[in-house]
Each structure stands twice: as C-alpha cells, then as structure tokens.
Protein backbone atom coordinates (compact mmCIF):
# COMPACT_ATOMS: atom_id res chain seq x y z
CA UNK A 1 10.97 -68.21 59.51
CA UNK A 2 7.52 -69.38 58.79
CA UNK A 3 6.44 -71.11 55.19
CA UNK A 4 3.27 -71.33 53.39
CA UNK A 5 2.23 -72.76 50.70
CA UNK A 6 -0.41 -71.25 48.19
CA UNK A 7 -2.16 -72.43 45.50
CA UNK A 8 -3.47 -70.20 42.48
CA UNK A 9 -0.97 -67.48 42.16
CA UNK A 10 -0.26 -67.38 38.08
CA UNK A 11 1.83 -64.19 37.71
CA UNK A 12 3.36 -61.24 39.83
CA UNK A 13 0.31 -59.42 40.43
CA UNK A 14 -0.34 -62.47 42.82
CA UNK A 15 2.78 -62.19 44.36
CA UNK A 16 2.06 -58.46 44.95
CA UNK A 17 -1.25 -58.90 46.39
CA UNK A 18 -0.30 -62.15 48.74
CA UNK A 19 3.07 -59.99 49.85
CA UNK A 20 0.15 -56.89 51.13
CA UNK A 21 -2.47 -59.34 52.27
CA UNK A 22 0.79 -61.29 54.76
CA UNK A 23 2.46 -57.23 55.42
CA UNK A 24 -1.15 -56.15 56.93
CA UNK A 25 -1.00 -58.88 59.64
CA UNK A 26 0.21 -57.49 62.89
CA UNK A 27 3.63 -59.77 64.28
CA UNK A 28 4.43 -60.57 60.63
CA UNK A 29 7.39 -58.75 59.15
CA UNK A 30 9.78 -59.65 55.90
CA UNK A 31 7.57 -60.87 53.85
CA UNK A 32 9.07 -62.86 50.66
CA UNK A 33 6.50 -64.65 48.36
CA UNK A 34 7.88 -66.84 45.21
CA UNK A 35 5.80 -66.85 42.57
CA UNK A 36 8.34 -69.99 41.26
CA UNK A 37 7.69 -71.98 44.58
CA UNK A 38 4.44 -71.33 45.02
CA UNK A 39 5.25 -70.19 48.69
CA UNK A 40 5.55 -67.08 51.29
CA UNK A 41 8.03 -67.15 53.74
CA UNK A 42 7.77 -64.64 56.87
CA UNK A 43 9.55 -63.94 60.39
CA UNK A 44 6.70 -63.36 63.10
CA UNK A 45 7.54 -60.56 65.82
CA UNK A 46 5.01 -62.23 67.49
CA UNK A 47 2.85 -65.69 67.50
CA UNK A 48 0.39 -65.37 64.44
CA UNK A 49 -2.43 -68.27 64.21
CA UNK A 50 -1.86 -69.56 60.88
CA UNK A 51 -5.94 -69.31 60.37
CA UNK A 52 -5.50 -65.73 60.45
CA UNK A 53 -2.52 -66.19 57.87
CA UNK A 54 -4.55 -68.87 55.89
CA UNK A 55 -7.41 -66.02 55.95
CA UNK A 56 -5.20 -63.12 54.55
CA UNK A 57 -4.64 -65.26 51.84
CA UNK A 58 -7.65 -66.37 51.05
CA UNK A 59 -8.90 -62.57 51.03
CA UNK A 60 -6.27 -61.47 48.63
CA UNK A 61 -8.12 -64.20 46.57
CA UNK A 62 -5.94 -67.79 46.67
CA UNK A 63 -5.83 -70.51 48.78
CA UNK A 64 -2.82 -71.54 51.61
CA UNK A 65 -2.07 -74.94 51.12
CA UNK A 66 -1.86 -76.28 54.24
C-alpha cells in the first residue's frame, strides 16, 4: 500500500475530488483518502510513477507533499 501526503484539502469535497483524481489512474485501485491525516493511501495493480500520482493531485487542485 502506497501513501501520500497532500496539502490543502479543508473539507470532504477535497477528499471526494483527490479519491476521483487517484481512481482515474490506470494500476491504482482502493483508493482511501483522510481528510484527518491529510493523506491517500492506494494498492497499485501495477508500478505507477508517483509524478503521475503527484500530477492527479495537483489537477484535482492540491498539492502531494512529497
């Protein structure tokens, strides 16, 4: 299981958007984002580059931390 940190996600609209942005990237499957920890965790099917992670993210409009 794969972790990420994000910053900027104030209420559960964020946690909605982040858990779409994360479902839409192929290899990536059980998505779980905390709005609490600040954090989505993920199995990957697959290898995923975390720059294409770190991009979904940033396109459902906050930032991965690392």
């Amino acid at each position: 299981m794969a972790t990420e940190k994000i910053w900027g996600m104030p209420c559960d609209r964020s946690v909605k958007a982040v858990t779409k942005a994360l479902n839409e990237i192929r290899g990536i499957k059980d998505v779980q984002v905390s709005l609490a920890r600040g954090e989505a965790t993920f199995d990957e099917e697959e290898p995923v580059a975390m720059d294409i992670v770190k991009a979904q993210i940033a396109k459902a409009g906050y930032e991965a931390a690392c």
